[in-house]
C-alpha atoms as a PDB file:
ATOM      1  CA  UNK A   1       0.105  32.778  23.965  1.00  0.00           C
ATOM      2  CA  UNK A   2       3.623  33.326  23.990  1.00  0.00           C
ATOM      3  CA  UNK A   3       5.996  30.392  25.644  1.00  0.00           C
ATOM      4  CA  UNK A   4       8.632  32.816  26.977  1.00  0.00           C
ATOM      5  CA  UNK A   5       5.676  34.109  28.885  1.00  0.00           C
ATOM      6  CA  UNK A   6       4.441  31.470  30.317  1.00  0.00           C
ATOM      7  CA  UNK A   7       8.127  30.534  31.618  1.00  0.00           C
ATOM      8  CA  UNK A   8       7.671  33.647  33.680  1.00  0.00           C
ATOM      9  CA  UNK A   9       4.352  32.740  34.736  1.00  0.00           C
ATOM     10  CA  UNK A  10       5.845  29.480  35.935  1.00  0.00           C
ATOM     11  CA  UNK A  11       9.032  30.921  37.146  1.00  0.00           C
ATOM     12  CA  UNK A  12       6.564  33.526  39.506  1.00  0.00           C
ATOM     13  CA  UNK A  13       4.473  30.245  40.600  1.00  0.00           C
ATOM     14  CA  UNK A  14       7.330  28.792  41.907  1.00  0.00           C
ATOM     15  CA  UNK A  15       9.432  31.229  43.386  1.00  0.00           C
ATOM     16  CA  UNK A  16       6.384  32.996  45.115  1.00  0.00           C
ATOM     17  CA  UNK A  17       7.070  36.309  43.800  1.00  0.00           C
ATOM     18  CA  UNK A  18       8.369  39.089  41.451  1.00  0.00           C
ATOM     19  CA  UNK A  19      11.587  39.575  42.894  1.00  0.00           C
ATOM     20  CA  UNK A  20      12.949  36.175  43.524  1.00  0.00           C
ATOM     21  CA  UNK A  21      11.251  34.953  39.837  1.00  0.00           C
ATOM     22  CA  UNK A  22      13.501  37.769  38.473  1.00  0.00           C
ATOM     23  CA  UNK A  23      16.401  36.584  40.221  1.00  0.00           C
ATOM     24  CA  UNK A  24      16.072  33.122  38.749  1.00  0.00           C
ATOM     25  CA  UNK A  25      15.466  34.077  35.554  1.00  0.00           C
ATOM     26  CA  UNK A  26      18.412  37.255  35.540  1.00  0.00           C
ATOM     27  CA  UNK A  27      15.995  39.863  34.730  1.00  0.00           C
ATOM     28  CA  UNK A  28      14.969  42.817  36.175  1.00  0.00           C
ATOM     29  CA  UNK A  29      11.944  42.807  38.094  1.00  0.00           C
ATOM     30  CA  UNK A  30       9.758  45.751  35.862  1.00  0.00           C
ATOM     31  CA  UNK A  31      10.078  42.741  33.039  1.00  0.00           C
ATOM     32  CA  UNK A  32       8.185  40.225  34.909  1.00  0.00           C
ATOM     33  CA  UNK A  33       5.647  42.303  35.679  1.00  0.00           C
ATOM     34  CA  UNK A  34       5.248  43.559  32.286  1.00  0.00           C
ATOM     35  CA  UNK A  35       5.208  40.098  30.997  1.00  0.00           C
ATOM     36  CA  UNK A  36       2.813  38.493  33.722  1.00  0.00           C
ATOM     37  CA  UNK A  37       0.564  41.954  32.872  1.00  0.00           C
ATOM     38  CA  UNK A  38       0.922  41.118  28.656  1.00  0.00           C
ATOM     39  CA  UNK A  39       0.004  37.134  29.648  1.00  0.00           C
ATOM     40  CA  UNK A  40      -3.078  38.258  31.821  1.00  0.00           C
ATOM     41  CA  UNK A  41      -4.303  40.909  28.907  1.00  0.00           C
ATOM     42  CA  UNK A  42      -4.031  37.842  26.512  1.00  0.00           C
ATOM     43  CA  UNK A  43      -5.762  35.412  28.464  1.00  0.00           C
ATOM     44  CA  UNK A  44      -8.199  38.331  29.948  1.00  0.00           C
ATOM     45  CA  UNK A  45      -8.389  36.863  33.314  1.00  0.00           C
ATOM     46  CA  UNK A  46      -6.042  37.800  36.490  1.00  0.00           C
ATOM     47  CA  UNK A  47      -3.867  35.377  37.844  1.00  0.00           C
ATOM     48  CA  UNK A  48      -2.211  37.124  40.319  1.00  0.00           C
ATOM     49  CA  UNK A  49      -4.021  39.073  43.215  1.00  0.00           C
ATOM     50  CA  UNK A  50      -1.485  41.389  44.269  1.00  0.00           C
ATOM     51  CA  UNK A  51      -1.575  41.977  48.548  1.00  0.00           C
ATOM     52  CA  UNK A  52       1.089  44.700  49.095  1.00  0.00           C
ATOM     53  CA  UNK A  53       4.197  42.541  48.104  1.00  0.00           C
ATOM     54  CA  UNK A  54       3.044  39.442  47.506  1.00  0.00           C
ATOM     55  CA  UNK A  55       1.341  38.102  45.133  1.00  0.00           C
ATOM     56  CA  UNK A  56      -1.475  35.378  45.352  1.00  0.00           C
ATOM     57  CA  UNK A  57      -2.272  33.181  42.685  1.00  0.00           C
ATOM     58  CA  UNK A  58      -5.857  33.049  41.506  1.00  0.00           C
ATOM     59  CA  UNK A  59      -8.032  29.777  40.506  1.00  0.00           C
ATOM     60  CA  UNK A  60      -7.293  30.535  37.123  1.00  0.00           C
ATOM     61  CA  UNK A  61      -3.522  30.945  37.436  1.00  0.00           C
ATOM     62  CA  UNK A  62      -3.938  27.405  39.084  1.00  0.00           C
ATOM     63  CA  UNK A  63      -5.948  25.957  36.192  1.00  0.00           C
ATOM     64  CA  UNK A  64      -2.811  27.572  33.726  1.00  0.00           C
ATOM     65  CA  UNK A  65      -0.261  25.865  35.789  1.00  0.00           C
ATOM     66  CA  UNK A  66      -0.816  22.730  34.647  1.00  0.00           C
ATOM     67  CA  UNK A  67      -1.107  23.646  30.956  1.00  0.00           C
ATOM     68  CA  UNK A  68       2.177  25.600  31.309  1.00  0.00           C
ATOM     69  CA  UNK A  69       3.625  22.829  32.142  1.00  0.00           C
ATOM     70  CA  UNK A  70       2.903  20.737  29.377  1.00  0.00           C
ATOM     71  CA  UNK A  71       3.202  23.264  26.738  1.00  0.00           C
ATOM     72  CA  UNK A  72       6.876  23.993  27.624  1.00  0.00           C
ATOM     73  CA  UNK A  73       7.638  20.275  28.339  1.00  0.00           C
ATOM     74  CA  UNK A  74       6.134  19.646  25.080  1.00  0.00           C
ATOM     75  CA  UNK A  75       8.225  22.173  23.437  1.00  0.00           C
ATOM     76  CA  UNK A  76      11.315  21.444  25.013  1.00  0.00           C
ATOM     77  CA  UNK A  77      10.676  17.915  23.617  1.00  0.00           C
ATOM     78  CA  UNK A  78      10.025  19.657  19.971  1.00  0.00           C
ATOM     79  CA  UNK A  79      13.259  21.219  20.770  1.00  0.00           C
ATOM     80  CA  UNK A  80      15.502  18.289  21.506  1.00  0.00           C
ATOM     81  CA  UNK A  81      13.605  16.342  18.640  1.00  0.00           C
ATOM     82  CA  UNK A  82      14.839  18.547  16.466  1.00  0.00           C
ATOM     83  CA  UNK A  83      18.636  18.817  16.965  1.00  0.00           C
ATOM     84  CA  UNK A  84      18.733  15.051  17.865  1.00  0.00           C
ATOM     85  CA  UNK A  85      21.134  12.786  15.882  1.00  0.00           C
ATOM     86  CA  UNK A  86      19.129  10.045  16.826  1.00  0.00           C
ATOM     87  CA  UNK A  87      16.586   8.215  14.635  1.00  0.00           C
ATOM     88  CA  UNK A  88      12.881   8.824  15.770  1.00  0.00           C
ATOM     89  CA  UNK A  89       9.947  10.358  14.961  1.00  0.00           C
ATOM     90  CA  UNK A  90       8.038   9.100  11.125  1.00  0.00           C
ATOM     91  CA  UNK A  91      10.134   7.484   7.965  1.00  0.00           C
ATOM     92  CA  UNK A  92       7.576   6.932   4.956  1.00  0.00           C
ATOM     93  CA  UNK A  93       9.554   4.258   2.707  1.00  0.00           C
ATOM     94  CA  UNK A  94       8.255   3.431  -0.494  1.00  0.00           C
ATOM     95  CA  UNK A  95       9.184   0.539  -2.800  1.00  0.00           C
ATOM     96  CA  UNK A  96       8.515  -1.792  -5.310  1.00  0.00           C
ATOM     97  CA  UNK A  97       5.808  -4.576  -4.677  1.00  0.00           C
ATOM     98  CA  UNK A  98       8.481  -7.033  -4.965  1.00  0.00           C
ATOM     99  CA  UNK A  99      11.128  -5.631  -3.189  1.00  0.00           C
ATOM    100  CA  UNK A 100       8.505  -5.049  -0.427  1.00  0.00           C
ATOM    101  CA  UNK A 101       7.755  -8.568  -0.455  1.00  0.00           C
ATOM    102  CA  UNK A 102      10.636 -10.272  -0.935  1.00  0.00           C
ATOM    103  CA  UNK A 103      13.736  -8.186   0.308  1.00  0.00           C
ATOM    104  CA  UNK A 104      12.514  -5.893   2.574  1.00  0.00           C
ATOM    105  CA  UNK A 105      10.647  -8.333   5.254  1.00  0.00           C
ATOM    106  CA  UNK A 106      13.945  -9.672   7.809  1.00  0.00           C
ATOM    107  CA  UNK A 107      15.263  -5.409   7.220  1.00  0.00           C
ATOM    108  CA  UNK A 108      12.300  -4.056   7.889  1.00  0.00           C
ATOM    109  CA  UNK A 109      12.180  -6.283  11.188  1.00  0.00           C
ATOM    110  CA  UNK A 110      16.030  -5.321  11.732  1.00  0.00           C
ATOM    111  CA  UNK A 111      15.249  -2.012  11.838  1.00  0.00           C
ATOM    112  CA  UNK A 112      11.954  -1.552  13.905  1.00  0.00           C
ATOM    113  CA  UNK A 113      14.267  -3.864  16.780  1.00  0.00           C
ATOM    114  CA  UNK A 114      17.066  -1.448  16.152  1.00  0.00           C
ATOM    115  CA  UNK A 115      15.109   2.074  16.430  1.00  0.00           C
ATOM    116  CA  UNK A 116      11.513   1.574  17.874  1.00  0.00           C
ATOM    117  CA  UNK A 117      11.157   5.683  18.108  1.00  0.00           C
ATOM    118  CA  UNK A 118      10.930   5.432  14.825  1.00  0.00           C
ATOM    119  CA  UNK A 119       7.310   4.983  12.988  1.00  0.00           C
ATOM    120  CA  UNK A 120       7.445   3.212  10.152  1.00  0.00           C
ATOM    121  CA  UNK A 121       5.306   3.673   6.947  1.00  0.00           C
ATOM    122  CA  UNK A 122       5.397   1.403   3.697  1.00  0.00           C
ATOM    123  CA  UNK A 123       3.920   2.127   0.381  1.00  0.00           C
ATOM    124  CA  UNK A 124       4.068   0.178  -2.163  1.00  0.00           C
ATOM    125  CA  UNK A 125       3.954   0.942  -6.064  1.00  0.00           C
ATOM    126  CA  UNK A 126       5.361   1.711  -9.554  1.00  0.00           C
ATOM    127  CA  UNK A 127       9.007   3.474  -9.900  1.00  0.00           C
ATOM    128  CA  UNK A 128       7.479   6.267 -11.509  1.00  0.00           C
ATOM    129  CA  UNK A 129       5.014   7.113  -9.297  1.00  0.00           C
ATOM    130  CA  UNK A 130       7.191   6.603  -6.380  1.00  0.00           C
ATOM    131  CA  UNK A 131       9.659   8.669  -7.327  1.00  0.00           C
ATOM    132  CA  UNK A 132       7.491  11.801  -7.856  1.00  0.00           C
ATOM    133  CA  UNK A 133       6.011  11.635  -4.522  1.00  0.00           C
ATOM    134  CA  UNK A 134      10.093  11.602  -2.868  1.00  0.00           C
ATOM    135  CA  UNK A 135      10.205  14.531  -5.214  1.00  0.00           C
ATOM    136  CA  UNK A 136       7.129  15.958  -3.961  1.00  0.00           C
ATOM    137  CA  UNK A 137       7.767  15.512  -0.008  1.00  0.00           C
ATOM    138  CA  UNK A 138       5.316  12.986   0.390  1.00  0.00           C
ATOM    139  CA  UNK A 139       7.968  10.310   1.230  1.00  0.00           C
ATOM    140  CA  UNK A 140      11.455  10.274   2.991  1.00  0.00           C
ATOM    141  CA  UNK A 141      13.162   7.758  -0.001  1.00  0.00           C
ATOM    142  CA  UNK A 142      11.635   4.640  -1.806  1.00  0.00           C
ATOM    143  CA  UNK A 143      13.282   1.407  -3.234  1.00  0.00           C
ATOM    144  CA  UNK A 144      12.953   1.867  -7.024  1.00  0.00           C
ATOM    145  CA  UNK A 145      14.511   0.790 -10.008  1.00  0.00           C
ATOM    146  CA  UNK A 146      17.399   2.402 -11.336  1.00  0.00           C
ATOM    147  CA  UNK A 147      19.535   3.962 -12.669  1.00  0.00           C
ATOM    148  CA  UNK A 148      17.583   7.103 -11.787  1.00  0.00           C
ATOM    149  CA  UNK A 149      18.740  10.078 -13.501  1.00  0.00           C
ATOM    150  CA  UNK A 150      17.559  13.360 -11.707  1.00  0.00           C
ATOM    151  CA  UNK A 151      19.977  15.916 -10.315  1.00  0.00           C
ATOM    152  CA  UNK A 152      17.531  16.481  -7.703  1.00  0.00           C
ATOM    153  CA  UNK A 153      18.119  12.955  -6.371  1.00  0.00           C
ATOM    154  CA  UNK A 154      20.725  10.537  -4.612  1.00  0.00           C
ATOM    155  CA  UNK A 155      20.646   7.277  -4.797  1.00  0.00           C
ATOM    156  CA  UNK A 156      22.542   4.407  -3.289  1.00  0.00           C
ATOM    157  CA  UNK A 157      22.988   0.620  -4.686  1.00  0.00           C
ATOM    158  CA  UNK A 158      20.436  -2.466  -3.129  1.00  0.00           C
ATOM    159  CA  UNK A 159      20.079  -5.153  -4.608  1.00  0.00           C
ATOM    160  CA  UNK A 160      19.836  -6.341  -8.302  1.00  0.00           C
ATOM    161  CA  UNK A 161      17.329  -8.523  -9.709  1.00  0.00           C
ATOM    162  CA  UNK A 162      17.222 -11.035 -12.578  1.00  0.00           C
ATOM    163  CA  UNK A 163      14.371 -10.696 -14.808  1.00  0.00           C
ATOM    164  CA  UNK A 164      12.111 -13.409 -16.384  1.00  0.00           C
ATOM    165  CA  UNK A 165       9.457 -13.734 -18.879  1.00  0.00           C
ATOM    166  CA  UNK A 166       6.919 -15.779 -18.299  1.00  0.00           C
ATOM    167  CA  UNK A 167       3.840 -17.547 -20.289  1.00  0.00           C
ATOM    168  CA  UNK A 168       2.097 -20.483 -20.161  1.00  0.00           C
ATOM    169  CA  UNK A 169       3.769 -23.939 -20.529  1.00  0.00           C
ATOM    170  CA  UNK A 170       3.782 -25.631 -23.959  1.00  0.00           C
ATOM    171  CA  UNK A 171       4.032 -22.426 -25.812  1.00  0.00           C
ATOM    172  CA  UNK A 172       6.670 -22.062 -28.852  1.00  0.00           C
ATOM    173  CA  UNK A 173      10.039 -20.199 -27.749  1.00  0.00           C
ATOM    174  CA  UNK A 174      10.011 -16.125 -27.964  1.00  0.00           C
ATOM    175  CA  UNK A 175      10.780 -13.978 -29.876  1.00  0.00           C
ATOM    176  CA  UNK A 176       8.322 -14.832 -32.246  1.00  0.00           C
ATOM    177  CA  UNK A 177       5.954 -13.264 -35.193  1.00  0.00           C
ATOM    178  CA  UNK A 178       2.461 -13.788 -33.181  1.00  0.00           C
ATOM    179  CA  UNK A 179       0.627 -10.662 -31.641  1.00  0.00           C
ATOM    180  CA  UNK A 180       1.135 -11.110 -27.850  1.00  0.00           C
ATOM    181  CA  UNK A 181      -1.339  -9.801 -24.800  1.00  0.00           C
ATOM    182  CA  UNK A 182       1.156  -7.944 -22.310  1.00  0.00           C
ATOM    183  CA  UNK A 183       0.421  -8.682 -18.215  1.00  0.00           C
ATOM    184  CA  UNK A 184       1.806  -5.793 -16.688  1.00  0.00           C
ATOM    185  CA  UNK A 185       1.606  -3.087 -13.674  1.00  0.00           C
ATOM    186  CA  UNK A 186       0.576   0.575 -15.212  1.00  0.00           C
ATOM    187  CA  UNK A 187       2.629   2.707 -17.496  1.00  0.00           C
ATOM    188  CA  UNK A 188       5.049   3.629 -14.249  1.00  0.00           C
ATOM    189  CA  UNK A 189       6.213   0.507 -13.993  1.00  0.00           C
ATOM    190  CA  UNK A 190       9.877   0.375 -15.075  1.00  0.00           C
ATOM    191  CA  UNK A 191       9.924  -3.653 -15.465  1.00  0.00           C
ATOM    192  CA  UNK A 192       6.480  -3.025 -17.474  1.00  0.00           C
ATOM    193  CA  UNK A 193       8.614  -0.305 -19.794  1.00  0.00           C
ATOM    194  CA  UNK A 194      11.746  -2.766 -20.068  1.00  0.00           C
ATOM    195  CA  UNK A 195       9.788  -5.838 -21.540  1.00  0.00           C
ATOM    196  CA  UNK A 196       7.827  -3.006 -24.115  1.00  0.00           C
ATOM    197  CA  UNK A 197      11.249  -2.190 -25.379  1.00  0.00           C
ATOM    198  CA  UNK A 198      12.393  -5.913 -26.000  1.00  0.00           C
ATOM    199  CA  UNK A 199       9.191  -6.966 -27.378  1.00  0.00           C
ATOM    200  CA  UNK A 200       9.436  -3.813 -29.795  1.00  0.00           C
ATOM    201  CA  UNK A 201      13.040  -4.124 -30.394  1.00  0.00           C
ATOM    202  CA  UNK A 202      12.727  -8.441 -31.333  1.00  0.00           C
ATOM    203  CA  UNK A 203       9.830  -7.495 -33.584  1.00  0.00           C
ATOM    204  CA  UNK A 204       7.373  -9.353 -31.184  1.00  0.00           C
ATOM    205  CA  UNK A 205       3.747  -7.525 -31.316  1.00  0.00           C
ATOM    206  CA  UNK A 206       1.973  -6.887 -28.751  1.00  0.00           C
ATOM    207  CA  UNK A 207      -1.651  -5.992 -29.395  1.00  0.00           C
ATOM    208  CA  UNK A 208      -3.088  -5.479 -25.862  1.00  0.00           C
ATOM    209  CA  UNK A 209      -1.922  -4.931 -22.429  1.00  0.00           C
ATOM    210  CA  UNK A 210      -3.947  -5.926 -19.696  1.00  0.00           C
ATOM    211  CA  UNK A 211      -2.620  -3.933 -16.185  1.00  0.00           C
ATOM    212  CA  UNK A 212      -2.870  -6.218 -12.938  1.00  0.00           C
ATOM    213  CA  UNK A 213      -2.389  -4.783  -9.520  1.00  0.00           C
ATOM    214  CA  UNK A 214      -0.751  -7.866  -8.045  1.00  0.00           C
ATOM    215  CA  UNK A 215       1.709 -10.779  -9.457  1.00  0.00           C
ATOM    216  CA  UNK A 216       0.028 -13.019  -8.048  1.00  0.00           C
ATOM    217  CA  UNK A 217      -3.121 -12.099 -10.613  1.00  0.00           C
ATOM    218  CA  UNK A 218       0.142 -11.491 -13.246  1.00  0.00           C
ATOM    219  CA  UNK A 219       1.540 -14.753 -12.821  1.00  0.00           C
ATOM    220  CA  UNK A 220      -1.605 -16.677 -12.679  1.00  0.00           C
ATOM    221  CA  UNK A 221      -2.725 -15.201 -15.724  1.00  0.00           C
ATOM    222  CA  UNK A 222       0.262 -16.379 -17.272  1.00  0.00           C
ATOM    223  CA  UNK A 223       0.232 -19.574 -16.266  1.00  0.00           C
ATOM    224  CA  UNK A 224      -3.378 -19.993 -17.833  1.00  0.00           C
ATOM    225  CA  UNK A 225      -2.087 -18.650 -20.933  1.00  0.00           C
ATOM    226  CA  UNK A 226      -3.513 -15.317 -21.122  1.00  0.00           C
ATOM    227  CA  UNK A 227      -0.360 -13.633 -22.139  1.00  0.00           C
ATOM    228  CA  UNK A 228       3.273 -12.598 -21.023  1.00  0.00           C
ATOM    229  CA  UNK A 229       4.352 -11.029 -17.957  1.00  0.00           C
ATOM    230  CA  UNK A 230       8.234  -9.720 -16.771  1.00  0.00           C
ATOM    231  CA  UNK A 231       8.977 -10.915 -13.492  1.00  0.00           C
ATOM    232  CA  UNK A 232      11.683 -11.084 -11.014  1.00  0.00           C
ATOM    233  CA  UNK A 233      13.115 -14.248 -10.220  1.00  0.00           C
ATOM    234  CA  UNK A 234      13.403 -13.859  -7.218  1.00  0.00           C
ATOM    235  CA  UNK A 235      10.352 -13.362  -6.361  1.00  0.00           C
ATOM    236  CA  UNK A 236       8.948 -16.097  -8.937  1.00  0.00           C
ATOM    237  CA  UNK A 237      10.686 -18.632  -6.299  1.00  0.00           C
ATOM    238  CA  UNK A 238       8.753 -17.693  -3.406  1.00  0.00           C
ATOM    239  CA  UNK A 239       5.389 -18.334  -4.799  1.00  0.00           C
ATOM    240  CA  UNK A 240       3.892 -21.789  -5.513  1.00  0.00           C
ATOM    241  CA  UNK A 241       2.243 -20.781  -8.957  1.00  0.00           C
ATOM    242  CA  UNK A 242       5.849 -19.772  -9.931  1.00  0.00           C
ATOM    243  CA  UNK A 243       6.318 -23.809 -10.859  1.00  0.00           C
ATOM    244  CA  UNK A 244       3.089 -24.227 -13.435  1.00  0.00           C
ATOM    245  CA  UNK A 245       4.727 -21.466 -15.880  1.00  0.00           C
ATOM    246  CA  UNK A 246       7.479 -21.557 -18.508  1.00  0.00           C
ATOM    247  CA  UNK A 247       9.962 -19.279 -18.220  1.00  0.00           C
ATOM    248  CA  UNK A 248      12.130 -17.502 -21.194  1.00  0.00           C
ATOM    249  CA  UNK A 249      15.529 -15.992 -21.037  1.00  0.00           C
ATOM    250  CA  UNK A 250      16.356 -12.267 -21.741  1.00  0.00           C
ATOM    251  CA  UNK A 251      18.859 -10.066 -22.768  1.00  0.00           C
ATOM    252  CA  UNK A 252      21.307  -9.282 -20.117  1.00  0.00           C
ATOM    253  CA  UNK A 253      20.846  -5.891 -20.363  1.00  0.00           C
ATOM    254  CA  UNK A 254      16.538  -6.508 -20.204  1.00  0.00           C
ATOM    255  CA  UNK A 255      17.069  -9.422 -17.549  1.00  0.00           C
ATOM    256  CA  UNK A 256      18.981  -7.079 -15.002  1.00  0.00           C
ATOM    257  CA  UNK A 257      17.704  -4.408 -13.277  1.00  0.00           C
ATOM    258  CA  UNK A 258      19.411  -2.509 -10.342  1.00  0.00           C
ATOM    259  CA  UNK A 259      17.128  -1.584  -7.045  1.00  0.00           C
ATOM    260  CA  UNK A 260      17.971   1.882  -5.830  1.00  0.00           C
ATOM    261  CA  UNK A 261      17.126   3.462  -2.719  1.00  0.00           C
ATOM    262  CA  UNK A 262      16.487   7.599  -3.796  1.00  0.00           C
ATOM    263  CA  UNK A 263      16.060  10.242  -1.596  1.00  0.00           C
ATOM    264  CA  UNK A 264      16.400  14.555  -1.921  1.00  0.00           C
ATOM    265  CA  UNK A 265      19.406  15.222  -2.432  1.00  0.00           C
ATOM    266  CA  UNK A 266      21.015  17.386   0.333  1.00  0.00           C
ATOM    267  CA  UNK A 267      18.110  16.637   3.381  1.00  0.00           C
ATOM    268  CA  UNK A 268      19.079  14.794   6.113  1.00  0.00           C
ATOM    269  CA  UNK A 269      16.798  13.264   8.110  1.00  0.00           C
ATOM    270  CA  UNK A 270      17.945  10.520  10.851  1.00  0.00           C
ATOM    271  CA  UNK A 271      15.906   7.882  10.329  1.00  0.00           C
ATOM    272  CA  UNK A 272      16.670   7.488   6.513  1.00  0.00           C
ATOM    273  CA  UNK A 273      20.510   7.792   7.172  1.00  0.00           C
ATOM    274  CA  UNK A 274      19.739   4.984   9.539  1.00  0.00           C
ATOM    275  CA  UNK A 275      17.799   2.711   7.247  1.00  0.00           C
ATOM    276  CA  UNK A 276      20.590   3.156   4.849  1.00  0.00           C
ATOM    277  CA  UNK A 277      22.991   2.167   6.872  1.00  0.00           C
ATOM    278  CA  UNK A 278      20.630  -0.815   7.399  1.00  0.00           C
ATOM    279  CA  UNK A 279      20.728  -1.476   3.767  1.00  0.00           C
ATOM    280  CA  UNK A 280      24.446  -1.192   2.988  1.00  0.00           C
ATOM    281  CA  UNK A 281      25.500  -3.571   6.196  1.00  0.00           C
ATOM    282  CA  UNK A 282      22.668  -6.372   5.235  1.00  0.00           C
ATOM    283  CA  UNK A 283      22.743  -8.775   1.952  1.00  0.00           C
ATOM    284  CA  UNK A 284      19.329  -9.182   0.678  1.00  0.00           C
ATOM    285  CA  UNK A 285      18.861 -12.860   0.767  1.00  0.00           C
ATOM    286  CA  UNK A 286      18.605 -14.534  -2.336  1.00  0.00           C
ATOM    287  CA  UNK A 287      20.062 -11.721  -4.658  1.00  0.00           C
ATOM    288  CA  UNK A 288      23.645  -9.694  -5.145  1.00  0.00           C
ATOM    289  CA  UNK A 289      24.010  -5.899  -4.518  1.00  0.00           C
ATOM    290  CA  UNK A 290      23.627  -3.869  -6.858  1.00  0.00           C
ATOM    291  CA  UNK A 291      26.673  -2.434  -8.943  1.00  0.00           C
END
């Protein structure tokens, strides 16, 4: 069913014939007729009766009316939807568990206030993983860590975190010569990838990693002495079993990690230049921007 047809169709409805519908519309009248003949052959049902001059509309052309009119309202709203500058319409956002939990809270709340056509998803999970599905069109940008090298990518400076290791209390200072168990998020994880380096780097052995799906489970784990876990500080403030572990400096170049926000490089889409904005105009509480 083709929409410029059914414009006709309406155009014939509410003029009350051929002649002034092809006024209207600046055509010539043996086009509306051909196109109200091509709609009726489609549908296979009249939905004119024609009486000399006039044409009468049948119960069927009454039942289309309505439907016309919501299939080109709908499509003029698909229309302006498209060329709109204005934010609306669905932003997936993935990110970090901690950035979702700790930054992204008062700008997430900012922004639904600020653009409520806009429906907002959140994901959560590891950097690598997150960035694969921007890459694969399965979200609008995410919150990872960076630096993120891919030319198929931009990315634009959050936040940056300071890193911690944590164990249980009581336990000699790192780095040491004892076989370690490793608390971690999966292989993805950047954080997870940073503290494997140091540990291999300061000849510290690790000689299992156990993956968690929460830091809550990490840092309670740790706490009880089950093993080490990388965590940012940050968020190790906000939660109450934060206080019952010991916590070891790092490197400067292990302890700080920049958040990025990534999206495809060269698609716009109005609701992530928006939620950018958002990001450069707000300081995440508790933490400086990133570099």
């Amino acid at each position: 069913m083709d929409l410029g047809d059914l414009a006709i169709f309406q155009a014939v409805l509410q003029e009350g014939g051929i002649t002034a519908a092809a006024r209207r519309l600046n055509r010539v009248q043996s086009n509306i007729t051909t196109r109200i003949r091509q709609l009726e052959d489609d549908l296979g049902v009249p939905l004119f009766q024609r009486e000399g001059r006039r044409l009468q509309p049948t119960p069927a052309a009454r039942i289309l009316q309505d439907y016309a009119g919501q299939l080109l309202g709908l499509a003029q709203e698909a229309r302006d939807a498209v060329i709109s500058n204005a934010p609306q319409g669905q932003l997936r956002l993935g990110a970090m568990e901690n950035t979702a939990a700790v930054r992204l809270p008062p700008l997430l709340a900012d922004f639904h206030q600020r653009y409520p056509a806009v429906q907002l998803e959140l994901r959560t999970g590891a950097t690598a993983r997150l960035i694969a599905e921007v890459l694969a069109g399965t979200l609008d940008c995410a919150l990872v860590c960076g630096p993120v090298e891919d030319a198929r990518l931009e990315s634009q400076p959050f936040c940056r975190e300071t890193l911690l290791l944590i164990g249980a209390r009581g336990r000699p200072p790192l780095p040491d010569d004892r076989p370690h168990t490793l608390l971690a998020f999966d292989s993805g994880c950047a954080y997870r990838q940073r503290l494997e380096l140091w540990l291999r780097h300061s000849g510290c052995a690790v000689d299992r990693i156990v993956e968690l799906d929460s830091y809550h489970a990490m840092i309670s784990c740790a706490a009880s002495g089950m093993g080490l876990a990388l965590v940012p500080q940050a968020l190790l403030a906000c939660l109450p079993a934060g206080d019952s572990v010991a916590c070891h400096a790092l490197p400067e170049h292990i302890a700080i990690a920049d958040t990025v926000l990534i999206r495809r490089r060269q698609q716009r889409h109005a609701a992530v230049d928006a939620f950018a904005a958002l990001l450069t105009a707000s300081a995440p509480p508790g933490g400086e921007h990133a570099a």
